[in-house]
C-alpha atoms as a PDB file:
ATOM      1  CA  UNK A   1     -12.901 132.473  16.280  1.00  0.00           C
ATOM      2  CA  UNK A   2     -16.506 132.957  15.050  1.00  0.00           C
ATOM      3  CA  UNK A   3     -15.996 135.407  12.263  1.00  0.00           C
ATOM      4  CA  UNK A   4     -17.248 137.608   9.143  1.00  0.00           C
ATOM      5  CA  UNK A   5     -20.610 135.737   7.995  1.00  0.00           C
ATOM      6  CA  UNK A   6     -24.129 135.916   8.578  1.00  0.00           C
ATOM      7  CA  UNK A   7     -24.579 135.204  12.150  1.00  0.00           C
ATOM      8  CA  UNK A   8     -20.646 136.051  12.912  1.00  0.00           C
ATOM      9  CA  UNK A   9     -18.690 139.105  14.590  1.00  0.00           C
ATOM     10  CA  UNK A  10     -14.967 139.498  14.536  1.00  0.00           C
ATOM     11  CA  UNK A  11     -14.115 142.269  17.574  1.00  0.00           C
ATOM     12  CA  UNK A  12     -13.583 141.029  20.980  1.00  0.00           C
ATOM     13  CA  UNK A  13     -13.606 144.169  23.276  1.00  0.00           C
ATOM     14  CA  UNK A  14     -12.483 143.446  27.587  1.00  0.00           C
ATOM     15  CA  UNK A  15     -11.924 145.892  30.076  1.00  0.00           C
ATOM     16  CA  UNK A  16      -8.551 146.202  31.439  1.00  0.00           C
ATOM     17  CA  UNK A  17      -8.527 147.775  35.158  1.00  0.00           C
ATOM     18  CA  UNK A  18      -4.877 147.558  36.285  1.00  0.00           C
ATOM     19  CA  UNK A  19      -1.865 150.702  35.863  1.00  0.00           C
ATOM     20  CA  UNK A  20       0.832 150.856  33.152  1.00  0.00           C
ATOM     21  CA  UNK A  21       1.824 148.860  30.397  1.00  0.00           C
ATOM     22  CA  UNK A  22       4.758 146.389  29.763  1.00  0.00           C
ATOM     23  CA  UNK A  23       8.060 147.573  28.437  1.00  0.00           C
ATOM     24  CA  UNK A  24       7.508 149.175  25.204  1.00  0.00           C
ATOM     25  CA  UNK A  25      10.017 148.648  21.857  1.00  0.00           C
ATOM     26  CA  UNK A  26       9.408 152.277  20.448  1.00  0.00           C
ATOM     27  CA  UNK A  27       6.831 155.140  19.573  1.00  0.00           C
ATOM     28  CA  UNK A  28       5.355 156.367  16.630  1.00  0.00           C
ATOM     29  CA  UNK A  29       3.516 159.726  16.615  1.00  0.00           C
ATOM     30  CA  UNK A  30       0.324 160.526  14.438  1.00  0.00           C
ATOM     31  CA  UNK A  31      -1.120 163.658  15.571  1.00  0.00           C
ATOM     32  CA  UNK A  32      -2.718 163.519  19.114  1.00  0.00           C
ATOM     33  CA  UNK A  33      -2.093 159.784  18.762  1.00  0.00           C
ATOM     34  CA  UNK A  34       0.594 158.297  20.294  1.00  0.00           C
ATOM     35  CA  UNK A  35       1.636 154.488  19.511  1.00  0.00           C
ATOM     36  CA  UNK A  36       3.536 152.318  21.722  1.00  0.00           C
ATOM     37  CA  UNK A  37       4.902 149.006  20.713  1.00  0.00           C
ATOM     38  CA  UNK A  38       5.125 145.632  22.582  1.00  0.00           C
ATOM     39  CA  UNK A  39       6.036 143.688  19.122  1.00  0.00           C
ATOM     40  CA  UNK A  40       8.603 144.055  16.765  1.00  0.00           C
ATOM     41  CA  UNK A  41       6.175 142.490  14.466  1.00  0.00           C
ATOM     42  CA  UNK A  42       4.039 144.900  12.971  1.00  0.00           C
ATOM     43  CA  UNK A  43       3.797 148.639  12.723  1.00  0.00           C
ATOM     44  CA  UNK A  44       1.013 151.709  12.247  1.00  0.00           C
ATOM     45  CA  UNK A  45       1.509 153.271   8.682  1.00  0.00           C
ATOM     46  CA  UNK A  46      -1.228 155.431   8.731  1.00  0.00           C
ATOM     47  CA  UNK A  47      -4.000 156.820  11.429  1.00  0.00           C
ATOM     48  CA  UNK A  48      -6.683 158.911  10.308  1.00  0.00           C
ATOM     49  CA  UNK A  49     -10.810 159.417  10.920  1.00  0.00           C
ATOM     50  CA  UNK A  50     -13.385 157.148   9.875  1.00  0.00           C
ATOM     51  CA  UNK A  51     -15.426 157.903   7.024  1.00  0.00           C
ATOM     52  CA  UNK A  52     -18.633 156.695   8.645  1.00  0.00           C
ATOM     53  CA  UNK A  53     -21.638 158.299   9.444  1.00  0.00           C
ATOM     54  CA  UNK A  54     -21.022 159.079  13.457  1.00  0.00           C
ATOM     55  CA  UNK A  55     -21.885 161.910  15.672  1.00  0.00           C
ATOM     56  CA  UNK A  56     -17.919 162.009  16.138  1.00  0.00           C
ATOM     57  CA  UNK A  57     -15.396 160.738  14.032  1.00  0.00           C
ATOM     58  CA  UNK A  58     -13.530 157.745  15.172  1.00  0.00           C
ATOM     59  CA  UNK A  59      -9.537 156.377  14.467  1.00  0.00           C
ATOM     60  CA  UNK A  60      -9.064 154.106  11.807  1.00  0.00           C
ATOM     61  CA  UNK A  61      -5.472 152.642  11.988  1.00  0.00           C
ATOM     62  CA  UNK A  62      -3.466 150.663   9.195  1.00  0.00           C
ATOM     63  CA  UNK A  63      -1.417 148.508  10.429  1.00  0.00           C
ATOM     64  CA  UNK A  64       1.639 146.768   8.160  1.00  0.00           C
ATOM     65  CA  UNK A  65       2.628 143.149   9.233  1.00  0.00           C
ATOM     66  CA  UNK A  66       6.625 143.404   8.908  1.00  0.00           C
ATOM     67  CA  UNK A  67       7.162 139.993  10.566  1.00  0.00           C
ATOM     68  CA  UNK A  68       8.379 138.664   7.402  1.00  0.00           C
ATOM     69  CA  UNK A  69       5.797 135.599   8.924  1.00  0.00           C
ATOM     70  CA  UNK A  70       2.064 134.751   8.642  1.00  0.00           C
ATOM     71  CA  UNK A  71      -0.234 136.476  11.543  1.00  0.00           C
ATOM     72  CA  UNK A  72      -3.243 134.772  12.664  1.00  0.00           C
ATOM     73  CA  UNK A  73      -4.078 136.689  15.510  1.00  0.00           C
ATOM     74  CA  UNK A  74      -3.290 140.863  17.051  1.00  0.00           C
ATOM     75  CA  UNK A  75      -4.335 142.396  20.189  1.00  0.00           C
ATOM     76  CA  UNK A  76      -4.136 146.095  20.765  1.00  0.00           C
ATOM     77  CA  UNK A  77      -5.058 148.288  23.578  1.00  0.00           C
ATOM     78  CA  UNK A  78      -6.643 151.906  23.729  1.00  0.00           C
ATOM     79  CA  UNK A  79      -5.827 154.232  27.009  1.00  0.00           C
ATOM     80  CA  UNK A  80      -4.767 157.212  28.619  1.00  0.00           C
ATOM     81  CA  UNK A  81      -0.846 156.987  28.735  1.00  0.00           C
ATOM     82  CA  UNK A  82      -1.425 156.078  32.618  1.00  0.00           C
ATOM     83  CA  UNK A  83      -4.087 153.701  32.103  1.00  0.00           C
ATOM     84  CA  UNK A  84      -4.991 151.133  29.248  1.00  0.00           C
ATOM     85  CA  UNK A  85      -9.485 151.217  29.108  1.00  0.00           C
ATOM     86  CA  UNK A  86     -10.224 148.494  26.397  1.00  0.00           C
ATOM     87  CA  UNK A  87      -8.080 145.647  24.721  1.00  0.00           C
ATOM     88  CA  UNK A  88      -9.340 144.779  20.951  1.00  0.00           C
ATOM     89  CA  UNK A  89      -7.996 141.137  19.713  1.00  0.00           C
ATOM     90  CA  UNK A  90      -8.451 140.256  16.029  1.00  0.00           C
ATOM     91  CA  UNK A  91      -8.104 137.035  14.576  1.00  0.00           C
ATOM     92  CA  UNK A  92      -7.284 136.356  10.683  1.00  0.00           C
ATOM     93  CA  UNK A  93      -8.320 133.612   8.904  1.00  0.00           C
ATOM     94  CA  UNK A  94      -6.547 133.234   6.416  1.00  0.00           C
ATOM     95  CA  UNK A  95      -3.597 134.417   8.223  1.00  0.00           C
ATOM     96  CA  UNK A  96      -2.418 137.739   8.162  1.00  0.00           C
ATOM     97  CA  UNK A  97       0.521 137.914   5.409  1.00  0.00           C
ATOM     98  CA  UNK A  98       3.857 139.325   5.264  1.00  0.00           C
ATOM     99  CA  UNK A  99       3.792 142.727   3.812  1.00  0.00           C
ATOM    100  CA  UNK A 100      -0.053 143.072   3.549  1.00  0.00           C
ATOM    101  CA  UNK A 101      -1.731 145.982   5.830  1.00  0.00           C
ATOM    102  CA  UNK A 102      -5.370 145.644   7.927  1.00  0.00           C
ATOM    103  CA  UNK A 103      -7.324 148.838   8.985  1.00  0.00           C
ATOM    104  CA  UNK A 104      -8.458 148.930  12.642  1.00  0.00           C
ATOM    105  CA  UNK A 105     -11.572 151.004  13.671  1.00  0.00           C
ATOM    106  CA  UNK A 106     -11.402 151.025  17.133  1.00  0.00           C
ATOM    107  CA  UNK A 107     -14.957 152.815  17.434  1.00  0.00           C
ATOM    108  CA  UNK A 108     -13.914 154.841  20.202  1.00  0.00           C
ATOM    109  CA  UNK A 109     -13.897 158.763  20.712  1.00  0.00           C
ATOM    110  CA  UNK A 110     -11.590 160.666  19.221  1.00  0.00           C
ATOM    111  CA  UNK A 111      -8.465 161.259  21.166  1.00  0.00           C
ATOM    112  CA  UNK A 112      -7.646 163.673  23.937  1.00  0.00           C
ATOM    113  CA  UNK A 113      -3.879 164.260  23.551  1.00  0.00           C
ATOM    114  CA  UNK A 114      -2.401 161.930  26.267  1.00  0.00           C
ATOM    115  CA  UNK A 115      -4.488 158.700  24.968  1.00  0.00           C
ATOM    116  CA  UNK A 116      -1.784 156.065  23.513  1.00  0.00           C
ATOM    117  CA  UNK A 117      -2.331 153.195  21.404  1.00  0.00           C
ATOM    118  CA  UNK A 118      -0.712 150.054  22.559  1.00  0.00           C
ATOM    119  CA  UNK A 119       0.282 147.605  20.062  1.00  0.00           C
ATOM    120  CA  UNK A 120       0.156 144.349  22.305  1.00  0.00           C
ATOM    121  CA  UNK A 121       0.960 141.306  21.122  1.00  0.00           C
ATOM    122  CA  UNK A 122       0.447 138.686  17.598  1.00  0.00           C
ATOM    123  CA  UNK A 123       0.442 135.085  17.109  1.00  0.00           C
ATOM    124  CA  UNK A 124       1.931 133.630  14.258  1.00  0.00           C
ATOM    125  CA  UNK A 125       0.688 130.690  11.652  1.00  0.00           C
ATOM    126  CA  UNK A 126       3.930 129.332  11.013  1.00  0.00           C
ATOM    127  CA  UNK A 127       5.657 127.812  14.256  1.00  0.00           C
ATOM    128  CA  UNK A 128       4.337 125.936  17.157  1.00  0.00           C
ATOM    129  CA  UNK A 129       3.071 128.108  19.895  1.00  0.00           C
ATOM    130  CA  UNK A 130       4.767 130.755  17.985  1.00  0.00           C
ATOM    131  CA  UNK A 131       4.651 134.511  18.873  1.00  0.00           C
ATOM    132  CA  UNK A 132       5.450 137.897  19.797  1.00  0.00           C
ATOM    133  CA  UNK A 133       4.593 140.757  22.896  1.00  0.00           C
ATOM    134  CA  UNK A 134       3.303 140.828  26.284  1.00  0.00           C
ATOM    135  CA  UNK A 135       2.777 137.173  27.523  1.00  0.00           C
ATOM    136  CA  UNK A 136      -0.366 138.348  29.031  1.00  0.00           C
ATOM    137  CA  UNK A 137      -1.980 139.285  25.756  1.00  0.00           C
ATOM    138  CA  UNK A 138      -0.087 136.009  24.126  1.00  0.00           C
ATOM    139  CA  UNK A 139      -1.745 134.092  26.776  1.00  0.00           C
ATOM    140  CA  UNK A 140      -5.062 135.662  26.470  1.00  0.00           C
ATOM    141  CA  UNK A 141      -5.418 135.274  22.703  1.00  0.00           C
ATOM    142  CA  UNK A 142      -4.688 131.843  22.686  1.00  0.00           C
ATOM    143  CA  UNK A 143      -7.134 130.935  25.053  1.00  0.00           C
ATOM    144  CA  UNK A 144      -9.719 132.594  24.147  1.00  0.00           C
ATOM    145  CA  UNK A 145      -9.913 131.197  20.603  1.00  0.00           C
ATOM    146  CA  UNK A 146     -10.081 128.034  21.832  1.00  0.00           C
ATOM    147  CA  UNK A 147     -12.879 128.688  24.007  1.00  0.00           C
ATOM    148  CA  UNK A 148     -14.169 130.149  20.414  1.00  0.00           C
ATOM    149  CA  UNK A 149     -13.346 127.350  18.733  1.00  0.00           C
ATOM    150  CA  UNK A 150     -14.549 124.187  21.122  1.00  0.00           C
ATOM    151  CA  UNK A 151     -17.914 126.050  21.240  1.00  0.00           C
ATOM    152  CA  UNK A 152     -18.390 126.585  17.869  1.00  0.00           C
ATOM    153  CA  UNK A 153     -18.229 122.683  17.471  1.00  0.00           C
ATOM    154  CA  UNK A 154     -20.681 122.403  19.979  1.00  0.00           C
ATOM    155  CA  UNK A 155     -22.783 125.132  18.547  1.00  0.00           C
ATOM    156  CA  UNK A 156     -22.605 123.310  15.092  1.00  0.00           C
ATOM    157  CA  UNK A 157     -23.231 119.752  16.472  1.00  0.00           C
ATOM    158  CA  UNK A 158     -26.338 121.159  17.296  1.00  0.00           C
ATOM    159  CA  UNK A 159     -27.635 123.056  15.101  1.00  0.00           C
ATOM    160  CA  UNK A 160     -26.823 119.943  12.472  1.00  0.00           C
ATOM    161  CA  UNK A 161     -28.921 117.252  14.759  1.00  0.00           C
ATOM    162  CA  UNK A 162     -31.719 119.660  14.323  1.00  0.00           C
ATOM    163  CA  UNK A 163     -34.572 117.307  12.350  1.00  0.00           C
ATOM    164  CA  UNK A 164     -35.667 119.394   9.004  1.00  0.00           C
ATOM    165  CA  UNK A 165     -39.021 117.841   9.232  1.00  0.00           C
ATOM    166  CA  UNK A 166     -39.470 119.571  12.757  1.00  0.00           C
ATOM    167  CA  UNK A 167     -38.429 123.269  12.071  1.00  0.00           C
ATOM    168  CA  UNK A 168     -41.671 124.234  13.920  1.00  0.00           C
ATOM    169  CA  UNK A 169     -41.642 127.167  16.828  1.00  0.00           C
ATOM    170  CA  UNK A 170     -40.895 124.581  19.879  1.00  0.00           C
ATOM    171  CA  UNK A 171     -38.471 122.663  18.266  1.00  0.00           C
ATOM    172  CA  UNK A 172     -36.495 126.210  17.846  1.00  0.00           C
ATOM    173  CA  UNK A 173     -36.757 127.834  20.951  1.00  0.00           C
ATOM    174  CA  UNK A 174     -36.033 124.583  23.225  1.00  0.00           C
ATOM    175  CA  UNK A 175     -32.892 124.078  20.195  1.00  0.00           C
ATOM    176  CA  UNK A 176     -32.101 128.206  21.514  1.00  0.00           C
ATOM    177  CA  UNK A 177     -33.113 127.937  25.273  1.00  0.00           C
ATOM    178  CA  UNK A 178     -30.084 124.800  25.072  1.00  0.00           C
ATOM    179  CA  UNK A 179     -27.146 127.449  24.806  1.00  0.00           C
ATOM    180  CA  UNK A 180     -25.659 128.572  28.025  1.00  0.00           C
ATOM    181  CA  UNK A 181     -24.977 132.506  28.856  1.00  0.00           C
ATOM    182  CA  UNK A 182     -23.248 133.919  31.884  1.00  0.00           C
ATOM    183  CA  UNK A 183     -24.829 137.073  33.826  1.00  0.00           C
ATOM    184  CA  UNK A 184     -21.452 137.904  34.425  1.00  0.00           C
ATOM    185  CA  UNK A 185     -18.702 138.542  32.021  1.00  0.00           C
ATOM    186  CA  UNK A 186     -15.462 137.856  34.351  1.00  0.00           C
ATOM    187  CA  UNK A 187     -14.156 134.795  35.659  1.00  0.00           C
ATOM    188  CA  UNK A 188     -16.284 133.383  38.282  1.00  0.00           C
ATOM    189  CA  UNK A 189     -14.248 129.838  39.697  1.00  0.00           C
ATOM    190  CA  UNK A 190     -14.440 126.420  38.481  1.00  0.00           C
ATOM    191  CA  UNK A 191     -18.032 125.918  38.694  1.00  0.00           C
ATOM    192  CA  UNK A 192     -18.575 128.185  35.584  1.00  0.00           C
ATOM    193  CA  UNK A 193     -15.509 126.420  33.401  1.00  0.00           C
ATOM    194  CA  UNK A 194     -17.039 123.267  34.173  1.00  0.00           C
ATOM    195  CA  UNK A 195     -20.233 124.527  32.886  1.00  0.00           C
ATOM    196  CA  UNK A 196     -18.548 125.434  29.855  1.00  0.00           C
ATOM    197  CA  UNK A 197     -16.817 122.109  29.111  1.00  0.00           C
ATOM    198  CA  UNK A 198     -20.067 120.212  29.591  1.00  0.00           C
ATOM    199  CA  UNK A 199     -21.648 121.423  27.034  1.00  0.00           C
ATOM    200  CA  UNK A 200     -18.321 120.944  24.554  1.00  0.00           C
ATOM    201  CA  UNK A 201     -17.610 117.207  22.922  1.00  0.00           C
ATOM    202  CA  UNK A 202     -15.043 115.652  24.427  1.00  0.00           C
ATOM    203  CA  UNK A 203     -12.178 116.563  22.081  1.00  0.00           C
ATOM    204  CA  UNK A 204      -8.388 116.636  22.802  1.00  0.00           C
ATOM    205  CA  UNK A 205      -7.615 120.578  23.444  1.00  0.00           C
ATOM    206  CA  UNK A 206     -10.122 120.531  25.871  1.00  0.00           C
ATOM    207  CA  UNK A 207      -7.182 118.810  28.027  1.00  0.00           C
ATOM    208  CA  UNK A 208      -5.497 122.343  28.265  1.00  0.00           C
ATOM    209  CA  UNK A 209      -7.634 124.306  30.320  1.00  0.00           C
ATOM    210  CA  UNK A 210      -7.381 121.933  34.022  1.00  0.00           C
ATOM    211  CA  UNK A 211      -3.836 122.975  34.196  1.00  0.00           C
ATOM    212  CA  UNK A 212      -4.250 126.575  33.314  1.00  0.00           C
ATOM    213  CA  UNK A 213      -4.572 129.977  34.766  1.00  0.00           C
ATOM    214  CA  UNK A 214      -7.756 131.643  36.216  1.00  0.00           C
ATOM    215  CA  UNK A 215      -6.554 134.731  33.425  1.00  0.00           C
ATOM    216  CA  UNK A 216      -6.401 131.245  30.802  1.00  0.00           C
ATOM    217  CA  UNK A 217      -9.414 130.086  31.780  1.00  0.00           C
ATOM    218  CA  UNK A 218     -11.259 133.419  31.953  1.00  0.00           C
ATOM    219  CA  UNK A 219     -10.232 134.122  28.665  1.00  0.00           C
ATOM    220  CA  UNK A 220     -11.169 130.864  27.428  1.00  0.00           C
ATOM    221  CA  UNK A 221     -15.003 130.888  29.671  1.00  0.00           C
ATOM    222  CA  UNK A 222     -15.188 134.241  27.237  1.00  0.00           C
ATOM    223  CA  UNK A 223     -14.701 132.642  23.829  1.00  0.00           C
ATOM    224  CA  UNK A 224     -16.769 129.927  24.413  1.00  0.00           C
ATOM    225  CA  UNK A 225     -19.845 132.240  26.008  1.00  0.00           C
ATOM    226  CA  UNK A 226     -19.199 134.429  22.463  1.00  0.00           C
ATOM    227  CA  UNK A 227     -19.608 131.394  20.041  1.00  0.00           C
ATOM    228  CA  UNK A 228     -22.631 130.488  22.271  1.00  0.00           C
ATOM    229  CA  UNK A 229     -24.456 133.794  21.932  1.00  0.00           C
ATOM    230  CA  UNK A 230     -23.334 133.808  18.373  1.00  0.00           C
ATOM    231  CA  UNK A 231     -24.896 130.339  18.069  1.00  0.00           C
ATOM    232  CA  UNK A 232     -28.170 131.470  19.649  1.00  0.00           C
ATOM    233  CA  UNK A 233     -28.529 134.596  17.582  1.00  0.00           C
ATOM    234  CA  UNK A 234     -27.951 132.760  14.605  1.00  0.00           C
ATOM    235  CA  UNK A 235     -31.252 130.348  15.657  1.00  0.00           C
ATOM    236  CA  UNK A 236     -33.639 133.307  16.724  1.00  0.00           C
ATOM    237  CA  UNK A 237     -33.103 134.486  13.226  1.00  0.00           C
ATOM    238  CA  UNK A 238     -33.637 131.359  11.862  1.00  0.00           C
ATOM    239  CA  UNK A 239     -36.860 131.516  13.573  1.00  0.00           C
ATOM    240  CA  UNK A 240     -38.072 134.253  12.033  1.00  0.00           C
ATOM    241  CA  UNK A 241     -37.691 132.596   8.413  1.00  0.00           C
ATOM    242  CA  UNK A 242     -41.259 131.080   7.288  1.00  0.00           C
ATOM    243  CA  UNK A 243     -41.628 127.455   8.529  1.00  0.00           C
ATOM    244  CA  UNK A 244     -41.505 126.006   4.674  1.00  0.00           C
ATOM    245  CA  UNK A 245     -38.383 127.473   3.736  1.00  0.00           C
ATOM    246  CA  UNK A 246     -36.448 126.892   6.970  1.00  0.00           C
ATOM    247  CA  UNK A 247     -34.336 123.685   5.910  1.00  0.00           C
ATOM    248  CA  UNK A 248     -33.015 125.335   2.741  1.00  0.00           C
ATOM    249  CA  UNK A 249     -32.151 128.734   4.518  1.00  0.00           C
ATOM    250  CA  UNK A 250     -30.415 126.474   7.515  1.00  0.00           C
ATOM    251  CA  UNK A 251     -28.089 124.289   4.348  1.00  0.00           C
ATOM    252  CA  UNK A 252     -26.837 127.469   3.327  1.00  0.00           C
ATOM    253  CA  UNK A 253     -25.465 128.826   7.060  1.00  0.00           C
ATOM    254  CA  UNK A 254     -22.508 128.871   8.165  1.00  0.00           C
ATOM    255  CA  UNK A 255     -22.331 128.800  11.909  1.00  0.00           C
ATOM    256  CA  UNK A 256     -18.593 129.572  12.540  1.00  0.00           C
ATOM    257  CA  UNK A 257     -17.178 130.347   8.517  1.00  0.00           C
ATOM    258  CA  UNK A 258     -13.538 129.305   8.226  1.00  0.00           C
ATOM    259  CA  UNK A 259     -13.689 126.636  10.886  1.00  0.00           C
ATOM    260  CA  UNK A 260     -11.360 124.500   9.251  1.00  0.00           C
ATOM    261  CA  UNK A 261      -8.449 127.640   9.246  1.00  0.00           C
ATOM    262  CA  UNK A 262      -9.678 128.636  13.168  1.00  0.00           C
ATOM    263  CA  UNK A 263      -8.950 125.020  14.249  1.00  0.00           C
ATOM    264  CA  UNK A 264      -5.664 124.498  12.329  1.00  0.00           C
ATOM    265  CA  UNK A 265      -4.475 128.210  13.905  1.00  0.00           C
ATOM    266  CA  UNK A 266      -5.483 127.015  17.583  1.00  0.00           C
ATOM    267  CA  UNK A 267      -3.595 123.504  17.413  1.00  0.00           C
ATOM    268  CA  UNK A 268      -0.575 125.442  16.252  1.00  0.00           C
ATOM    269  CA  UNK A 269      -0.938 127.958  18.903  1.00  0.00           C
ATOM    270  CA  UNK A 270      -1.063 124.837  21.389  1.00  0.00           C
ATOM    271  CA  UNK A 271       1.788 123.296  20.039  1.00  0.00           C
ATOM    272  CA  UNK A 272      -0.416 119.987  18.560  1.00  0.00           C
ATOM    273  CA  UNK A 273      -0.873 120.892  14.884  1.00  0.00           C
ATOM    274  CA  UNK A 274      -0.282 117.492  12.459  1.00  0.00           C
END
């Protein structure tokens, strides 16, 4: 997934409309939070406000991986205890090691008393197609990233082709008006995956998406239109750099940093890693 770097963001936020949660493994208490677990993998240690400057504080959860295995990717959910309102996926490259704790600010409110924290699902480094938690979540995360990841080759295939002695204004924008955006963030049929895939190289894991679900392949429609943005952004800045120092600046970017660990962690959540 595109992550921490100059023209990278690492928090996926989607709304989630439908009633209760999965089957839980336990709770945890922490003050007017409550914490509800789909994964025996993991586990809140701590919950307390952010330290940033906000008009309202905000939780900050620290989360322990007790998997005993490498995580490369966590989804939680934030809700009422009748009703989840956002999901929040993270992806970890490098993996996510045994022992180690994360910090999660949520940037949401804080609590009323009956909001819960769900703790939905992880994918793990070490196993083909391994993981743990609500197959919806499992299902979701994988997907996604791969729409991330195809993408972001297709984002850096072009920025690359880019000719340093043409770094002018028109070059640039057609360059930026090339990425694709949707108007509308959900799934909208097969018209708008096979936008998608069009504008990815033709590489092997693209062969997993005719097969899957609309959930799959709405998940998947949503990495891919986040790399894209990403992509974009990352030229309109470019833009603004003067004309005669554009082809160092663009050497020294990194359009999707730790590519090489994003692509290994998708082929093992696919079941094709080497």
């Amino acid at each position: 997934m595109i992550r921490d770097g100059r023209c990278a963001s690492v928090v996926f936020l989607w709304a989630v409309f439908a009633g209760r949660p999965a089957t839980v493994r336990a709770q945890d208490s922490f003050g007017e939070w409550i914490v509800e677990y789909h994964t025996k993998a993991v586990i809140v240690v701590k919950v307390e406000d952010s330290t940033k400057s906000t008009p309202s504080p905000v939780p900050v959860f620290t989360v322990q991986n007790i998997s005993g295995r490498p995580i490369t990717a966590l989804t939680v959910a934030e809700g009422l205890s009748t009703r989840l309102t956002f999901s929040d996926e993270r992806s970890f490259e490098p993996a996510w090691r045994p022992g180690a704790t994360v910090t999660l600010d949520l940037s949401i409110p804080k609590a009323p008393r009956d909001w819960v924290m769900h703790v939905k699902a992880v994918l793990f480094g070490d196993g083909e197609a391994a993981s743990d938690g609500d197959p919806k979540d499992i299902e979701w995360m994988r997907f996604h990233r791969l729409g991330v990841s195809l993408e972001g080759v297709s984002c850096e295939a072009k920025v690359r082709v880019l000719d340093p002695a043409r770094f002018d204004e028109a070059s640039l924008n057609a360059a930026i008006g090339s990425f694709w955006s949707l108007q509308d963030p959900f799934w909208q049929g097969p018209s708008t995956l096979e936008t998608v895939l069009g504008s990815i190289p033709d590489l092997p894991l693209k062969r997993k998406l005719p097969g899957a679900s609309d959930r799959a392949k709405d998940a998947f429609v949503r990495g891919a239109q986040e790399s894209s943005d990403i992509c974009r952004r990352c030229l309109q800045q470019f833009l603004q750099e003067p004309e005669s120092s554009r082809a160092r600046v663009l050497s020294g970017w990194e359009i999707q940093p730790n590519a090489d660990l994003l692509q290994r962690a998708v082929e093992v959540d696919f079941g094709v890693a080497k």
